[in-house]
Protein backbone atom coordinates (compact mmCIF):
# COMPACT_ATOMS: atom_id res chain seq x y z
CA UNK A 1 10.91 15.81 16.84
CA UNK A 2 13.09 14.59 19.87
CA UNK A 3 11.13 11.41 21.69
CA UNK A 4 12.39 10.70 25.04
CA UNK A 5 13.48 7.00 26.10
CA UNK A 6 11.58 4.89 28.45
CA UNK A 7 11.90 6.01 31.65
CA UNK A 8 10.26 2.94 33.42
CA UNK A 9 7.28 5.06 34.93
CA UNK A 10 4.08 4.02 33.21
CA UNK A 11 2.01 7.32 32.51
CA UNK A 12 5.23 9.53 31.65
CA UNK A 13 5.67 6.66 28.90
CA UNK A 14 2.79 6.60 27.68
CA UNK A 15 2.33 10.26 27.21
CA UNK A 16 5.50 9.95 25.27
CA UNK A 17 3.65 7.10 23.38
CA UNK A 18 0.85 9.28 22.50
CA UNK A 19 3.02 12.04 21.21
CA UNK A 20 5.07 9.21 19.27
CA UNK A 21 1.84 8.03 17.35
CA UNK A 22 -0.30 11.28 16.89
CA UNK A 23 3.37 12.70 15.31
CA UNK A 24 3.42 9.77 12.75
CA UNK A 25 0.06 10.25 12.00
CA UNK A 26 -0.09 13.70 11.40
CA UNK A 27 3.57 13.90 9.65
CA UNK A 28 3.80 10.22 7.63
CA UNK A 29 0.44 8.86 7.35
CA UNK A 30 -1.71 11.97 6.36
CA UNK A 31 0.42 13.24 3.82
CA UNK A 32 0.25 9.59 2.22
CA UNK A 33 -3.67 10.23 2.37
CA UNK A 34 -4.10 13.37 0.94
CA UNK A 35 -1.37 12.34 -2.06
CA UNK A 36 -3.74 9.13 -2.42
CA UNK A 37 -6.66 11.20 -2.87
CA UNK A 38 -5.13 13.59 -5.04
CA UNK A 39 -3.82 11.19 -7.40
CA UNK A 40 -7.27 9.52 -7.52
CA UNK A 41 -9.46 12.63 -8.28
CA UNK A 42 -6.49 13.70 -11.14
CA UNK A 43 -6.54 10.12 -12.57
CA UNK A 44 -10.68 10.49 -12.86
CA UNK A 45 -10.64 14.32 -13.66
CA UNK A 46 -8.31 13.47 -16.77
CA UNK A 47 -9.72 10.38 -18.06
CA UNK A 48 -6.14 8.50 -17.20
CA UNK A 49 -8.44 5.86 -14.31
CA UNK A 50 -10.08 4.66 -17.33
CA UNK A 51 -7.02 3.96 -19.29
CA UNK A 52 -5.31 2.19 -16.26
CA UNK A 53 -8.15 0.30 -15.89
CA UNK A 54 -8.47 -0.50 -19.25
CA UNK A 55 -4.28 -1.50 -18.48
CA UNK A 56 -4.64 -3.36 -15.31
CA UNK A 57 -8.30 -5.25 -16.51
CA UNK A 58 -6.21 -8.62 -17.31
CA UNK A 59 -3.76 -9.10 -14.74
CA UNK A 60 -6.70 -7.86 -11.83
CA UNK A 61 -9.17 -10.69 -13.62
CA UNK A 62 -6.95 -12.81 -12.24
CA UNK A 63 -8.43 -12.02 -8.50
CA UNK A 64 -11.34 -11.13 -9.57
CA UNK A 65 -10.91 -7.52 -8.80
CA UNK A 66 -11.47 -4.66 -11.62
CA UNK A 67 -8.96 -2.51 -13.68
CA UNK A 68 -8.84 0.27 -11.00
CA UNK A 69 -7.52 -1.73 -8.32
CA UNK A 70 -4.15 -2.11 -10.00
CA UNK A 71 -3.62 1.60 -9.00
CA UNK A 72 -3.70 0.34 -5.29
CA UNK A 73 -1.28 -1.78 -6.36
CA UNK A 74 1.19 0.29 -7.97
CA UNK A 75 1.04 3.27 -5.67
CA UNK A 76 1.46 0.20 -2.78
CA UNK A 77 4.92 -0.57 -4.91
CA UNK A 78 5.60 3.02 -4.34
CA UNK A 79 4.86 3.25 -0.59
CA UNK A 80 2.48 0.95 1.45
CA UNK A 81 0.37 3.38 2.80
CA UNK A 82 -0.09 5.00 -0.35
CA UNK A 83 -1.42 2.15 -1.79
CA UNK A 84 -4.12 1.86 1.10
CA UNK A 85 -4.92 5.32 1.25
CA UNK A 86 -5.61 4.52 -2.86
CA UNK A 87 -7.52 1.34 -1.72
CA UNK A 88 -9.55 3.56 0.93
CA UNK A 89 -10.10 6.36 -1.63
CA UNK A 90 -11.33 3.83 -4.26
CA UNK A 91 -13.55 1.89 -1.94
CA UNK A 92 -14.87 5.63 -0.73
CA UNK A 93 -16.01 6.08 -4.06
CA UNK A 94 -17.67 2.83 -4.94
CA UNK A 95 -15.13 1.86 -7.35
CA UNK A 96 -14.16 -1.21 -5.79
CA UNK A 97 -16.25 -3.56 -2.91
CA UNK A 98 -15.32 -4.33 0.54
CA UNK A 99 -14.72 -7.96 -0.44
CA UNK A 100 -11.69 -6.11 -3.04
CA UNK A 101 -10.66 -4.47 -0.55
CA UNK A 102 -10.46 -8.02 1.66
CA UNK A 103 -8.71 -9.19 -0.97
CA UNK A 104 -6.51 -6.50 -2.12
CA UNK A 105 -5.21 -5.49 1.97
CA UNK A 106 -2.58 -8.39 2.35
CA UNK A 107 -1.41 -8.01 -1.94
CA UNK A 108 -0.50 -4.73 -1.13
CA UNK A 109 1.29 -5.54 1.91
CA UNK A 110 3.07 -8.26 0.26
CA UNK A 111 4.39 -6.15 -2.71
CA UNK A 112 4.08 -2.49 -0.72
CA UNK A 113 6.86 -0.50 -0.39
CA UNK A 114 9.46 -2.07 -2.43
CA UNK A 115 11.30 0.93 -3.76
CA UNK A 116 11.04 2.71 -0.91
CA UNK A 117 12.63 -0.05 0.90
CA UNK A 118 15.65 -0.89 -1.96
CA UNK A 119 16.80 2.96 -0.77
CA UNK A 120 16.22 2.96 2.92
CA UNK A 121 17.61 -0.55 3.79
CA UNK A 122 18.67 -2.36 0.44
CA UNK A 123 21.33 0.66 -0.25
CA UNK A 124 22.61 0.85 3.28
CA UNK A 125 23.63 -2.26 3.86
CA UNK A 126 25.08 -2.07 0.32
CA UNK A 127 23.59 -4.78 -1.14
CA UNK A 128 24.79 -5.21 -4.74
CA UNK A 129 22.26 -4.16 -7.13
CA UNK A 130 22.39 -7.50 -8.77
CA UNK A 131 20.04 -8.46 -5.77
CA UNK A 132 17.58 -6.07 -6.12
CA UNK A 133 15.51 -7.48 -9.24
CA UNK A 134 14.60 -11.13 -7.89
CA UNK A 135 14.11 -9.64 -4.47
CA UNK A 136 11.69 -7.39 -6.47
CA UNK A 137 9.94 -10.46 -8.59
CA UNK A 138 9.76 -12.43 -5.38
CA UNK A 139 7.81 -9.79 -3.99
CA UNK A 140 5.63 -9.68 -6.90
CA UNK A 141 5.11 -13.71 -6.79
CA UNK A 142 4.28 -13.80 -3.34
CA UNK A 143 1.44 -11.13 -3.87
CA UNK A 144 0.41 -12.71 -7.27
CA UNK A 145 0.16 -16.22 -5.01
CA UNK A 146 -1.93 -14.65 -2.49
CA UNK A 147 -3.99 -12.41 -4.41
CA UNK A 148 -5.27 -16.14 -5.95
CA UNK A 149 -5.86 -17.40 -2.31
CA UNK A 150 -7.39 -14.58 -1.55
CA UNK A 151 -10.51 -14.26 -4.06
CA UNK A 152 -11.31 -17.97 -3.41
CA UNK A 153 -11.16 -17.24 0.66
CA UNK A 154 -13.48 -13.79 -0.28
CA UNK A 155 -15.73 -16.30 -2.32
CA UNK A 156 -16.39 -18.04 0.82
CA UNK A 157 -17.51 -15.53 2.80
C-alpha cells in the first residue's frame, strides 16, 4: 500500500497515520499472532511443549521461569513479535504467570529478531559473515544478563 508524505496539515496526517498503523496491524502483526497460536496449540496437540520444556527446564531455571517459556524465546530469535504473540498465547493459557511474562518482555526484545535482522540489514550493508556469530552471542549475553536482573527485580514486586 502507497502512504502519502506529510503534508503539514494536521487531520489529513493523521488520517494517513491511522491507515499507516491499522495496515501494520492487520498485515504484520496479526499474521505473527495467529502463527504464534498455531504453533502453540500444535506443540501441545503433539506432545512436542512437553519435550521443549523438558529441553529448555535448565537454562529457564536460571530466571526462574519454566521449560515452556524458552519457546517465547526461540520463536522471539525468529521474529520479535512472534515471540510475544508466543508469550501472550502461553500466558492465555496459564502456562506461564504475569510476573514471567515481566520478566520474559525485555529477554525477548533483547535477543528478538536476530535472523530476521542478519537478512534485512546485516546482508545489505554486506557485512561479512564473519560478523554475524558474535553479533549473535552478544545478543544472547545481553538477554542472558537481563533475564538474571530481571527475576530478582520480579522478586521484588
Amino acid at each position: 500500500m502507497n502512504f502519502k508524505d506529510p503534508t503539514g496539515n494536521i487531520l489529513t496526517d493523521f488520517t494517513e497515520g491511522a491507515k499507516k498503523g491499522i495496515w501494520m496491524a492487520l498485515f504484520n502483526l496479526t499474521p505473527n499472532f495467529v502463527m504464534a497460536f498455531t504453533l502453540i496449540q500444535i506443540l501441545n496437540l503433539t506432545g512436542c511443549m512437553d519435550i521443549l520444556s523438558n529441553v529448555f527446564s535448565p537454562l529457564m531455571g536460571i530466571f526462574g521461569l519454566p521449560g515452556e517459556a524458552g519457546v517465547c524465546l526461540v520463536t522471539g530469535w525468529l521474529s520479535c513479535p512472534g515471540g510475544i504473540a508466543t508469550m501472550c498465547s502461553l500466558a492465555e493459557s496459564g502456562v506461564i504467570t504475569g510476573k514471567a511474562v515481566a520478566q520474559l518482555i525485555p529477554m525477548i526484545y533483547l535477543f528478538g529478531g536476530q535472523l530476521q535482522y542478519t537478512g534485512r540489514i546485516l546482508s545489505i550493508i554486506k557485512m561479512p559473515g564473519k560478523y554475524y556469530f558474535p553479533t549473535y552471542i552478544i545478543g544472547f549475553l545481553c538477554m542472558i544478563i537481563v533475564g538474571v536482573i530481571m527475576r530478582f527485580v520480579v522478586a521484588m514486586f
